[in-house]
C-alpha atoms as a PDB file:
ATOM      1  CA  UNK A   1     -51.075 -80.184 104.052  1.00  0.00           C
ATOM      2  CA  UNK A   2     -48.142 -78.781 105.809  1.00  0.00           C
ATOM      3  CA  UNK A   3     -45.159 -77.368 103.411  1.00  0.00           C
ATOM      4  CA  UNK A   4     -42.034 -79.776 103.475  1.00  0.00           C
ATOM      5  CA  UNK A   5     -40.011 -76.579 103.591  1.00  0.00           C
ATOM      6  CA  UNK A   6     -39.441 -73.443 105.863  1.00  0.00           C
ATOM      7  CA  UNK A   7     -39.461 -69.923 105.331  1.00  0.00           C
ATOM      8  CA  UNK A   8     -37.867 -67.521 107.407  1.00  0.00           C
ATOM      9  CA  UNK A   9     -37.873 -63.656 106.866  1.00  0.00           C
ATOM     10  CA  UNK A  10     -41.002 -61.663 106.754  1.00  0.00           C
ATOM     11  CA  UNK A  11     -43.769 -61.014 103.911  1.00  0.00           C
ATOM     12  CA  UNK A  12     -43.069 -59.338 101.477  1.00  0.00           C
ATOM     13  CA  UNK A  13     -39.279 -60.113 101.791  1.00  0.00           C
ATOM     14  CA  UNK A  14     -37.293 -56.856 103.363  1.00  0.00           C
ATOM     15  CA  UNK A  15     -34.151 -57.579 101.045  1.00  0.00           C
ATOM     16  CA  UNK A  16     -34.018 -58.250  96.896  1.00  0.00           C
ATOM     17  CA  UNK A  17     -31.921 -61.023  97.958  1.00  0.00           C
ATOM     18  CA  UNK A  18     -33.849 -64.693  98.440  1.00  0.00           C
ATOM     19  CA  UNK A  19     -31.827 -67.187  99.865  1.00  0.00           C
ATOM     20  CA  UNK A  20     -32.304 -71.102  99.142  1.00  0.00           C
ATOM     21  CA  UNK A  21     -31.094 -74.392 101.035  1.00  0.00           C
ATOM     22  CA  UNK A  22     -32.967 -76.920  98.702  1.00  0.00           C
ATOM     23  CA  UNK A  23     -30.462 -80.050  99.894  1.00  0.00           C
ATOM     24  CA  UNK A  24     -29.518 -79.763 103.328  1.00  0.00           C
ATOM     25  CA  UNK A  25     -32.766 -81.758 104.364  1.00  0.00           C
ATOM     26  CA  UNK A  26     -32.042 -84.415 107.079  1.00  0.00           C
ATOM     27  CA  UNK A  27     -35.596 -85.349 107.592  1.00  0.00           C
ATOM     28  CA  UNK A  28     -35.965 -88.784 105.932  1.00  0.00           C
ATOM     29  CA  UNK A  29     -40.013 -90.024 106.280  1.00  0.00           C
ATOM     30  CA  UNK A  30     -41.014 -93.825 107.040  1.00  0.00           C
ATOM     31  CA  UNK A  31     -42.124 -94.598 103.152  1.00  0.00           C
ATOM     32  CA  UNK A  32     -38.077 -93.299 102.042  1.00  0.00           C
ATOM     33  CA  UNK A  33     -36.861 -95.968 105.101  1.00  0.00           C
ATOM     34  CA  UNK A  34     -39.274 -98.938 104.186  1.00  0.00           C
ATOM     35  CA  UNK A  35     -38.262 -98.379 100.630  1.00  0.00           C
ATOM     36  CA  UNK A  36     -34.753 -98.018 101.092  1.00  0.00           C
ATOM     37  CA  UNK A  37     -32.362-100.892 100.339  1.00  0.00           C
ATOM     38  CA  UNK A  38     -29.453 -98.780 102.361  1.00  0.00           C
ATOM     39  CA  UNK A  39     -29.556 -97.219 106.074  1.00  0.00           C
ATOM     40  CA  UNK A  40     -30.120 -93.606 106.393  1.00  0.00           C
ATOM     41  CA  UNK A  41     -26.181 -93.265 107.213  1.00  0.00           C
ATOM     42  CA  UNK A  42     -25.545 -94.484 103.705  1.00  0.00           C
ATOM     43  CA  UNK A  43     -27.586 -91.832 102.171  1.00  0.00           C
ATOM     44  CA  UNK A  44     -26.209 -88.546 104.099  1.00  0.00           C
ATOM     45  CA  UNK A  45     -23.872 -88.451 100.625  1.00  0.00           C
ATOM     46  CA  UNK A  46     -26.253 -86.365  99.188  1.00  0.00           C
ATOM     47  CA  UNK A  47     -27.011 -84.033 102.105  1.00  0.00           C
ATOM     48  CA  UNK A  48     -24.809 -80.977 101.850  1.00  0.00           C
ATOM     49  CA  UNK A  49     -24.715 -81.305 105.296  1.00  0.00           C
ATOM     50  CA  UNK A  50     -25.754 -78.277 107.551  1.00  0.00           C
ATOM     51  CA  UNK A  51     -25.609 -75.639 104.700  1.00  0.00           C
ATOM     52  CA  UNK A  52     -28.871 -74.888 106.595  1.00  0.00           C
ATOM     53  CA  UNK A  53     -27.189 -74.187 109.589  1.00  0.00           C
ATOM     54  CA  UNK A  54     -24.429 -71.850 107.816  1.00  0.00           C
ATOM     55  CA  UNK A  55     -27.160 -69.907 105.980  1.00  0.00           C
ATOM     56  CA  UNK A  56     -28.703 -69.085 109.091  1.00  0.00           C
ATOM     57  CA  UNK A  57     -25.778 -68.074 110.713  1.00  0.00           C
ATOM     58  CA  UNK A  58     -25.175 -65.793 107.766  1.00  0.00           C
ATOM     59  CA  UNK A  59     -28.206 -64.600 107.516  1.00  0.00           C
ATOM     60  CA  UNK A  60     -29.637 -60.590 108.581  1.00  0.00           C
ATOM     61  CA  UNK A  61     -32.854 -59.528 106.664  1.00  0.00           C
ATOM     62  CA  UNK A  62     -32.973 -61.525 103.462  1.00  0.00           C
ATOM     63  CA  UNK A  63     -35.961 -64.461 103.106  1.00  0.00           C
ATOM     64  CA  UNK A  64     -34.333 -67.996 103.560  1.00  0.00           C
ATOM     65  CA  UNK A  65     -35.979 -70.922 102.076  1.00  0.00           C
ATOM     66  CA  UNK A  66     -34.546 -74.381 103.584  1.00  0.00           C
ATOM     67  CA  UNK A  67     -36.118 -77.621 102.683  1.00  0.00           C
ATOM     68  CA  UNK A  68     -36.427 -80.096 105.543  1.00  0.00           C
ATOM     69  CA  UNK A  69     -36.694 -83.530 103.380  1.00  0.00           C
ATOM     70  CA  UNK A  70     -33.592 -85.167 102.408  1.00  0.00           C
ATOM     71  CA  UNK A  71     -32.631 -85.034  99.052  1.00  0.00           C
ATOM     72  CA  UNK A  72     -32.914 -88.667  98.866  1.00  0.00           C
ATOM     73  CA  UNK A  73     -37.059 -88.483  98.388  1.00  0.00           C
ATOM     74  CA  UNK A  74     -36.835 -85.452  96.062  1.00  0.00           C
ATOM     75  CA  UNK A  75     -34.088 -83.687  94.563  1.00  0.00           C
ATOM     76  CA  UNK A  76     -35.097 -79.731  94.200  1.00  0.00           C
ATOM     77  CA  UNK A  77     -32.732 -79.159  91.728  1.00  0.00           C
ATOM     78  CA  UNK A  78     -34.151 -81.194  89.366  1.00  0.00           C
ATOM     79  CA  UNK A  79     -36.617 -80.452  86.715  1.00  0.00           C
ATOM     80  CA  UNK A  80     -40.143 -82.803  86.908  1.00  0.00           C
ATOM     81  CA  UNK A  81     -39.391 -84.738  84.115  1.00  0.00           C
ATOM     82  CA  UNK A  82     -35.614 -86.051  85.051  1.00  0.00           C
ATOM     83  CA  UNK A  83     -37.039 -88.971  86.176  1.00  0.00           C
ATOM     84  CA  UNK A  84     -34.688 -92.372  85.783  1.00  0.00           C
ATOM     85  CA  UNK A  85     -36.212 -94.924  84.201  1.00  0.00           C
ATOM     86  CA  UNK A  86     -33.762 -97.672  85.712  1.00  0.00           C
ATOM     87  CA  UNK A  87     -36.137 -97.062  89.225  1.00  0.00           C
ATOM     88  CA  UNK A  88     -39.021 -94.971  88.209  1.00  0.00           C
ATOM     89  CA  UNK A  89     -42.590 -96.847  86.436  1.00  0.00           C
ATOM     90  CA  UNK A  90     -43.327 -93.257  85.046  1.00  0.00           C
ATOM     91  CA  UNK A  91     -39.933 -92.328  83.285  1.00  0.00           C
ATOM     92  CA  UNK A  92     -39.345 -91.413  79.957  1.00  0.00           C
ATOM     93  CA  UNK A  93     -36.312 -92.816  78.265  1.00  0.00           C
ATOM     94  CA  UNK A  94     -33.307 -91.074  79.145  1.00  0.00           C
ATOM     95  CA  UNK A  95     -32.479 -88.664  76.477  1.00  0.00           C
ATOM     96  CA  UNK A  96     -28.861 -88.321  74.559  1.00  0.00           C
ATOM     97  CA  UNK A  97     -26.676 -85.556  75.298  1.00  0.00           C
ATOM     98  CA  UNK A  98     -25.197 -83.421  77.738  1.00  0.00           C
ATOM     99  CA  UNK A  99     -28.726 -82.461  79.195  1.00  0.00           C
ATOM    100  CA  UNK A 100     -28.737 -86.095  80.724  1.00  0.00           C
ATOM    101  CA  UNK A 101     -25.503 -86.595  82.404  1.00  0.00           C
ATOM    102  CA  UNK A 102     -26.768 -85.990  86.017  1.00  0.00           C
ATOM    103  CA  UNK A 103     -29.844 -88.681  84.558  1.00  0.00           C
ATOM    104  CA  UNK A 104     -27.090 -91.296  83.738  1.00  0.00           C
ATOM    105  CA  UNK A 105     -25.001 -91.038  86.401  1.00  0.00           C
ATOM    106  CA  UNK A 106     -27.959 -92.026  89.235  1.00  0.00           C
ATOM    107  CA  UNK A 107     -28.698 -88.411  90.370  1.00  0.00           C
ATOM    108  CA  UNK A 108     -32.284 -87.486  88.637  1.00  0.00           C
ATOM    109  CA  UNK A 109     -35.396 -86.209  90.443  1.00  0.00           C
ATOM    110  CA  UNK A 110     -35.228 -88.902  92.633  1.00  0.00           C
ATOM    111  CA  UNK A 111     -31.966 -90.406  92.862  1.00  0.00           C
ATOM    112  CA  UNK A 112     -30.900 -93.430  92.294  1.00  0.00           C
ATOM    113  CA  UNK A 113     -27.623 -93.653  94.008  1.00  0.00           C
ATOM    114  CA  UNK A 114     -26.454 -92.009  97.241  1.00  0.00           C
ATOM    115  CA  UNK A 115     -22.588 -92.640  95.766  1.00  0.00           C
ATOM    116  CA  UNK A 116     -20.894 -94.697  93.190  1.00  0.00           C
ATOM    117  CA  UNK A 117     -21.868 -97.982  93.893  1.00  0.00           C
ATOM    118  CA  UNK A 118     -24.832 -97.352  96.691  1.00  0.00           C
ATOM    119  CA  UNK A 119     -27.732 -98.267  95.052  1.00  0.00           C
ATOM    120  CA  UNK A 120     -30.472 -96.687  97.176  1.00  0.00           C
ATOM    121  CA  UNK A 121     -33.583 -98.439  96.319  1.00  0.00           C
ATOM    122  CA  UNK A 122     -34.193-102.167  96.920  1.00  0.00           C
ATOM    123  CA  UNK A 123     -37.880-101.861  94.508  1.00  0.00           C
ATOM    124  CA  UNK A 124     -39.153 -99.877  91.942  1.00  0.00           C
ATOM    125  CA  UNK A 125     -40.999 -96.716  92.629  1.00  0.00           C
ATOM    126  CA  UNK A 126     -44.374 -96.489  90.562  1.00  0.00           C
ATOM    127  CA  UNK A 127     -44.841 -93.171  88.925  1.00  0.00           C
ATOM    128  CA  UNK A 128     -47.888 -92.360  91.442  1.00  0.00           C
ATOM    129  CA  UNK A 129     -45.527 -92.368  94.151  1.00  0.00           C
ATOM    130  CA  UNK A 130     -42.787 -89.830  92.641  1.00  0.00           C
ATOM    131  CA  UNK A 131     -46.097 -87.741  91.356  1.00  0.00           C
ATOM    132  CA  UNK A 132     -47.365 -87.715  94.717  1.00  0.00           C
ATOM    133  CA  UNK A 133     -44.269 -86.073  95.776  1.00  0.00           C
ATOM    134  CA  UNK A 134     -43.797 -84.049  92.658  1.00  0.00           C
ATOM    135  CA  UNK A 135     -47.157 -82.386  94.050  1.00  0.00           C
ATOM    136  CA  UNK A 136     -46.666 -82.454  97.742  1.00  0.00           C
ATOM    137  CA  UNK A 137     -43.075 -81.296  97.799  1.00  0.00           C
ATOM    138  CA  UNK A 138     -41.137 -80.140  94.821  1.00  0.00           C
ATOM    139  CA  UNK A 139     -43.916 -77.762  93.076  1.00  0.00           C
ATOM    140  CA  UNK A 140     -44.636 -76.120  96.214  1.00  0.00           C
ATOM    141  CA  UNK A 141     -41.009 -75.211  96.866  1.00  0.00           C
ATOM    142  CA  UNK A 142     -40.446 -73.569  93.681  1.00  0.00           C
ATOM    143  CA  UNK A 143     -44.004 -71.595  93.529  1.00  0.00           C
ATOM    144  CA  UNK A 144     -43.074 -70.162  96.800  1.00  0.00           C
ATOM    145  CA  UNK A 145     -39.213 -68.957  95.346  1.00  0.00           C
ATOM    146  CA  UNK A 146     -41.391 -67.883  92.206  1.00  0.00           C
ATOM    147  CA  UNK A 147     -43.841 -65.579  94.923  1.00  0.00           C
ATOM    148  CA  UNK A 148     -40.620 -64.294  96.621  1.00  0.00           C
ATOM    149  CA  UNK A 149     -38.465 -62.953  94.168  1.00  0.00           C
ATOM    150  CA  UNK A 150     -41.238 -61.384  92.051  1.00  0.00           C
ATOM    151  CA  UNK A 151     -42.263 -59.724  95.515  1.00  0.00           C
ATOM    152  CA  UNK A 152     -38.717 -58.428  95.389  1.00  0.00           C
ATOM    153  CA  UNK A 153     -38.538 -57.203  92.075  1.00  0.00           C
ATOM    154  CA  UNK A 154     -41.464 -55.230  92.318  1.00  0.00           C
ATOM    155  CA  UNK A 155     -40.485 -53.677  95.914  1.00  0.00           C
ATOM    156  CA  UNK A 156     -36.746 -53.331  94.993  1.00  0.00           C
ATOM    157  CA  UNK A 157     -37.274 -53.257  90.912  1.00  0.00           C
ATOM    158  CA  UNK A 158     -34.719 -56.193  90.652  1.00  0.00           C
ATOM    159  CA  UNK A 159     -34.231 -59.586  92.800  1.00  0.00           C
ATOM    160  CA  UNK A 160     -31.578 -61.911  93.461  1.00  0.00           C
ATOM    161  CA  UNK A 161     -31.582 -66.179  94.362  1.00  0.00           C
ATOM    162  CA  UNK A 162     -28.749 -67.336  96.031  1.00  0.00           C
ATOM    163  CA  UNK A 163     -29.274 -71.100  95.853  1.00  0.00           C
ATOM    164  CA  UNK A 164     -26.194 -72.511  98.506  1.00  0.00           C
ATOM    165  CA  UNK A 165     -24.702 -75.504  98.319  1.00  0.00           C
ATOM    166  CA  UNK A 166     -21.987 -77.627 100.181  1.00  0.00           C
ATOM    167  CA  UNK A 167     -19.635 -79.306  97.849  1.00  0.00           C
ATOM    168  CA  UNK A 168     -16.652 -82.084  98.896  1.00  0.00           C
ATOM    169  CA  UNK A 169     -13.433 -80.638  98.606  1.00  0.00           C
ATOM    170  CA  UNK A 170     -12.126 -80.581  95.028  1.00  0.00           C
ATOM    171  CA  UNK A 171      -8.823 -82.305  94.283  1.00  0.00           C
ATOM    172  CA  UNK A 172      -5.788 -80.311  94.105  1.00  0.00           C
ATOM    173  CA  UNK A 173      -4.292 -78.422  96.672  1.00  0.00           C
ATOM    174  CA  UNK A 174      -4.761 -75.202  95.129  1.00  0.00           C
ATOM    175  CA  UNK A 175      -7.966 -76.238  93.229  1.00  0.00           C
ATOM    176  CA  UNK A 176     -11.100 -73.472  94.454  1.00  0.00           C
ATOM    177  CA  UNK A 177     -12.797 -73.710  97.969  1.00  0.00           C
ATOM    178  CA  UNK A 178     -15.942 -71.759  96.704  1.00  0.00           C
ATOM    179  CA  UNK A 179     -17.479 -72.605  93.573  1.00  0.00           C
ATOM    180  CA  UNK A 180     -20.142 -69.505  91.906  1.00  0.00           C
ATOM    181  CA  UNK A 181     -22.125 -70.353  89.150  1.00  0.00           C
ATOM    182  CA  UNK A 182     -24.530 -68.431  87.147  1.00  0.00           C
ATOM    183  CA  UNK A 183     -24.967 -70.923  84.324  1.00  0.00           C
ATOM    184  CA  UNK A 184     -21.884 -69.394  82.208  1.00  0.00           C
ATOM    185  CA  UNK A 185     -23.681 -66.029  82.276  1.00  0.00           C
ATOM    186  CA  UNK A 186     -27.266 -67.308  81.647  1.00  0.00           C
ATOM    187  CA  UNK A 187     -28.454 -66.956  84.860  1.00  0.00           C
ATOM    188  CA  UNK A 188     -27.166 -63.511  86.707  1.00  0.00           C
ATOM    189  CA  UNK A 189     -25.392 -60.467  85.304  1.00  0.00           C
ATOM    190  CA  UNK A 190     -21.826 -60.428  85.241  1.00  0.00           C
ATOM    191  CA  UNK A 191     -21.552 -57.403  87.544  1.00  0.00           C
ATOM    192  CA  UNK A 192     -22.873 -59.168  90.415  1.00  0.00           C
ATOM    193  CA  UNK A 193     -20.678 -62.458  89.838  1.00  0.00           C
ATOM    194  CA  UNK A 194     -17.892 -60.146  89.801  1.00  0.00           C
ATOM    195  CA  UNK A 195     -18.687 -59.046  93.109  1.00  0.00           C
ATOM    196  CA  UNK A 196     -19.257 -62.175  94.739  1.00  0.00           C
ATOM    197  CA  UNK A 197     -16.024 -63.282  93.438  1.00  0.00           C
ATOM    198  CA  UNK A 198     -14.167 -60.300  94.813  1.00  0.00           C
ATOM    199  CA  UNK A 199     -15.478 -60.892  98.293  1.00  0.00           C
ATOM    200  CA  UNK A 200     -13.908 -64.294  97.860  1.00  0.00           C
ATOM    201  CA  UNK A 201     -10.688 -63.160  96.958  1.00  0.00           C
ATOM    202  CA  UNK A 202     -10.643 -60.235  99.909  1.00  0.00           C
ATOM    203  CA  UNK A 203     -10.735 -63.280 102.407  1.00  0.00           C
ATOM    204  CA  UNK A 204      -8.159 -65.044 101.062  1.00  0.00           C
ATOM    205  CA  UNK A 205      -9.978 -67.894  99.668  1.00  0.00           C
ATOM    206  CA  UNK A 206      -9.926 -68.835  95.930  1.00  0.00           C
ATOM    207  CA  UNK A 207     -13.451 -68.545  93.641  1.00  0.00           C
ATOM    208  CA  UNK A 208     -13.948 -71.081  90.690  1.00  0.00           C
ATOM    209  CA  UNK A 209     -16.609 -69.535  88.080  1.00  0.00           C
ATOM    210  CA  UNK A 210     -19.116 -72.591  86.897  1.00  0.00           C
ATOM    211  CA  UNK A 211     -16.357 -75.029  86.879  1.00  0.00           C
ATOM    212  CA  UNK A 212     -17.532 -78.042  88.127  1.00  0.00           C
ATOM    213  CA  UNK A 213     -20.736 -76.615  88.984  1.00  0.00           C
ATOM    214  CA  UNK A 214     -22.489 -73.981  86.897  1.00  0.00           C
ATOM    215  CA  UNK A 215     -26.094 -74.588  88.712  1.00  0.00           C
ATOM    216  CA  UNK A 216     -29.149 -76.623  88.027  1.00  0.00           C
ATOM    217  CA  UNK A 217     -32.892 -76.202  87.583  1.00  0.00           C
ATOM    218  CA  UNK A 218     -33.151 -74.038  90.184  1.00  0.00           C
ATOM    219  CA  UNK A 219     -31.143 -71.369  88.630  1.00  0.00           C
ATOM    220  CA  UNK A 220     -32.249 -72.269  84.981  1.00  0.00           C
ATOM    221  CA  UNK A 221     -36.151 -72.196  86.328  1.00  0.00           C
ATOM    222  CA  UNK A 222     -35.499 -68.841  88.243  1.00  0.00           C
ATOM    223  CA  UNK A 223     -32.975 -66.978  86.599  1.00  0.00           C
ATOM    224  CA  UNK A 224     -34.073 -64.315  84.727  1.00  0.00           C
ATOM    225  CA  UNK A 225     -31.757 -61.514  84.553  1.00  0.00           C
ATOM    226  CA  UNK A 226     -33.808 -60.004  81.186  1.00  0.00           C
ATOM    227  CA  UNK A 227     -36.800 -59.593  83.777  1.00  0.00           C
ATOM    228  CA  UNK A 228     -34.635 -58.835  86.507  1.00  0.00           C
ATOM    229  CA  UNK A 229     -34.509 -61.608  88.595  1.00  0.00           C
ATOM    230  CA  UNK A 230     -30.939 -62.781  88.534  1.00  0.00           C
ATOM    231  CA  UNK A 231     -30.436 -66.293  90.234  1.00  0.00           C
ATOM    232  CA  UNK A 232     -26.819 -67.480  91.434  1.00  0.00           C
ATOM    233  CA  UNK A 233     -25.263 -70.649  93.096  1.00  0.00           C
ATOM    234  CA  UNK A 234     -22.415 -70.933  96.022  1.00  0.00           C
ATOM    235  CA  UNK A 235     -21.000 -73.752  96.463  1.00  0.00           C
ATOM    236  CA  UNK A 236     -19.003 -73.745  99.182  1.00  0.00           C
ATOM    237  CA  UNK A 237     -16.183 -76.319 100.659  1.00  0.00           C
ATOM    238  CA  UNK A 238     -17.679 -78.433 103.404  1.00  0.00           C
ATOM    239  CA  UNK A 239     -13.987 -78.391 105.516  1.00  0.00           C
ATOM    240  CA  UNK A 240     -14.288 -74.489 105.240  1.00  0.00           C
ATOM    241  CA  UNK A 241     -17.536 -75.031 107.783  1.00  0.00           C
ATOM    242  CA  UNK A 242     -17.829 -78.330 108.886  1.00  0.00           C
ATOM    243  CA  UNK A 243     -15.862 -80.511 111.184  1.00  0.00           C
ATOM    244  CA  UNK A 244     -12.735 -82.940 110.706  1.00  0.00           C
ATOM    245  CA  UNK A 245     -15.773 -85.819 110.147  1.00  0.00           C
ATOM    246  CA  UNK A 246     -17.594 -83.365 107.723  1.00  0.00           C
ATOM    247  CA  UNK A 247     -20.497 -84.265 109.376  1.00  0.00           C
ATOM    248  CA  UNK A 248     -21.270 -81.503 112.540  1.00  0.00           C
ATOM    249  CA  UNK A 249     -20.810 -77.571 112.229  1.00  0.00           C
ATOM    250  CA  UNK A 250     -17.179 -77.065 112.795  1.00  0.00           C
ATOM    251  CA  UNK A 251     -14.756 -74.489 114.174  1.00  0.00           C
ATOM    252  CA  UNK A 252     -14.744 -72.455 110.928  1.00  0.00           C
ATOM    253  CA  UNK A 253     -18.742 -71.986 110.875  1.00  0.00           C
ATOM    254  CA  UNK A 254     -18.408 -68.683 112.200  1.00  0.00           C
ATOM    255  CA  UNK A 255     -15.657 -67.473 109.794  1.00  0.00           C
ATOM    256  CA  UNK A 256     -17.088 -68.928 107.017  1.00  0.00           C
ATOM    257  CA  UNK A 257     -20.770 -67.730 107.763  1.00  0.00           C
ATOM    258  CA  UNK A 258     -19.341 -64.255 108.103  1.00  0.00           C
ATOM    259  CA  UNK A 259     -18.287 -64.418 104.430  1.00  0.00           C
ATOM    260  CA  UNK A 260     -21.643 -65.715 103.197  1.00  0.00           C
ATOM    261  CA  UNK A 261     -22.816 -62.432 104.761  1.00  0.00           C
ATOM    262  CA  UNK A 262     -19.954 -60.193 103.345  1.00  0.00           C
ATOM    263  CA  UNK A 263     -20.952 -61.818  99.950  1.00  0.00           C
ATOM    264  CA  UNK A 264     -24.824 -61.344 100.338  1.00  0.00           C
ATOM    265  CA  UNK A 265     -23.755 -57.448 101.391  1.00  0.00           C
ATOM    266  CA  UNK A 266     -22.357 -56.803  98.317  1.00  0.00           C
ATOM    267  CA  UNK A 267     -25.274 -58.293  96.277  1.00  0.00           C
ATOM    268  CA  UNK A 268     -27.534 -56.270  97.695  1.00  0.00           C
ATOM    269  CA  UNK A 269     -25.319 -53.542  97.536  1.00  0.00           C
ATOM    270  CA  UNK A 270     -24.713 -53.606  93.952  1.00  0.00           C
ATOM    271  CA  UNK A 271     -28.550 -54.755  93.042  1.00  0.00           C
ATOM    272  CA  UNK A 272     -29.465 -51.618  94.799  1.00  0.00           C
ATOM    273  CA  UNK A 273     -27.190 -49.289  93.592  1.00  0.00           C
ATOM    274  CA  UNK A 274     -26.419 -50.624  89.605  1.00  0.00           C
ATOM    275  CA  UNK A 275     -30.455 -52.408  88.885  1.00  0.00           C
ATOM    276  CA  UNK A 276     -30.455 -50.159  85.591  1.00  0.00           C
ATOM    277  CA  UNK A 277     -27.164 -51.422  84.821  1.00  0.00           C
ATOM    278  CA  UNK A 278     -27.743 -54.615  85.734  1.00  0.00           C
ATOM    279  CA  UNK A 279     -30.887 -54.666  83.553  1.00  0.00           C
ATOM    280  CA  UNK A 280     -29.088 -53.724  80.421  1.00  0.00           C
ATOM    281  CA  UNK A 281     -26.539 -56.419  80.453  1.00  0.00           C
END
């Protein structure tokens, strides 16, 4: 069976940074439309739209992993077992506490909501349908990051994820246009956030730290600083990129790609230069 994902960059990777796109999929398959209670136009909420297309504009040597399915059938950056009951046969009860606000609120493995108030299903899924695509699409994904970045630890004796993300613009006129998050400090060393953050700054646009988004499974999954695998996500403001509709690659692609790339230089310039330091945080 054919991956539900691409890979671009050669094998084994030629950087220690790994890229991911796990939610800019626009590819939305017959069984998602014939079990859809919405059109696909209603469900492009949870696209961040043509962060695929920025990544590759950013990108030189590193390994870039984009997934082609839209978020709506599987969401990447959820763990296997944050399933919602309210649409899913095989769900467990949703859980108490913080753990299960993304759960509540409609956007679990497979979500149930595109935005507030667009219920995306119009039946039930039964659990061998979301297992089918546990197995076909989400486990796949993630055993292929899990190949890549221990590749690049053992060529480069430390690795980096970069898991990028589009976000909707934040309210507040001042409030941050990129968003880094490393899981308050869970998920990278603090060296390399400060770089990224830096970068920010130096092109005049203003850095948030985890605030409102300090990363998902994907970084909890594949962060592992202790082993030296560091995982980070960039969230970055869909008008800095996009167009006036925030729906096609806009005027400020090519700026704003260019400071993907200035941030993805200093990574790799600080993993390669600082991995002993970076090891002992």
């Amino acid at each position: 069976m054919a991956a539900s994902f691409d890979r671009i960059g050669a094998v084994p990777p030629l950087s220690p940074v790994i890229v991911s796109v796990p939610h800019a999929g626009r590819d939305y398959p017959l069984p998602l439309r014939a079990a859809a209670a919405v059109p696909v136009a209603s469900m492009l909420a949870l696209e961040d739209r043509h962060a695929d297309t920025l990544a590759l504009a950013a990108r030189g040597d590193e390994t870039l992993f984009v997934q082609r399915l839209a978020r709506a059938w599987i969401d990447l950056n959820r763990a296997e077992d944050e399933r919602d009951p309210l649409i899913d046969d095989g769900a467990r009860p949703i859980p108490a506490g913080a753990a299960a606000i993304k759960l509540r609120s409609g956007l679990g493995l497979v979500p149930r909501r595109a935005a507030p108030g667009v219920t995306l299903w119009r039946r039930r899924l039964g659990d061998d349908e979301v297992r089918a695509r546990i197995a076909a699409d989400h486990r796949p994904y993630h055993a292929a990051l899990d190949e890549a970045l221990a590749a690049a630890r053992d060529r480069f004796g430390v690795a980096l994820l970069i898991d990028l993300h589009s976000m909707p613009p934040l309210p507040g006129a001042s409030s941050a246009r990129i968003v880094i998050g490393d899981r308050f400090g869970h998920s990278a060393g603090g060296r390399l956030v400060y770089r990224l953050e830096a970068e920010v700054a130096a092109a005049g646009q203003r850095a948030a730290l985890n605030a409102p988004y300090p990363g998902g499974h994907i970084l909890m999954r594949h962060g592992r600083p202790e082993r030296g695998v560091h995982a980070i996500q960039i969230e970055i403001d869909r008008r800095l990129y996009l167009d006036s509709s925030l729906n096609a690659p806009g005027k400020g692609l090519a700026a704003t790609a260019k400071l993907l790339r200035r941030m993805i230089d200093a990574a790799t310039e600080e993993l390669l230069g600082a991995s002993e330091a970076l090891a002992a945080e």
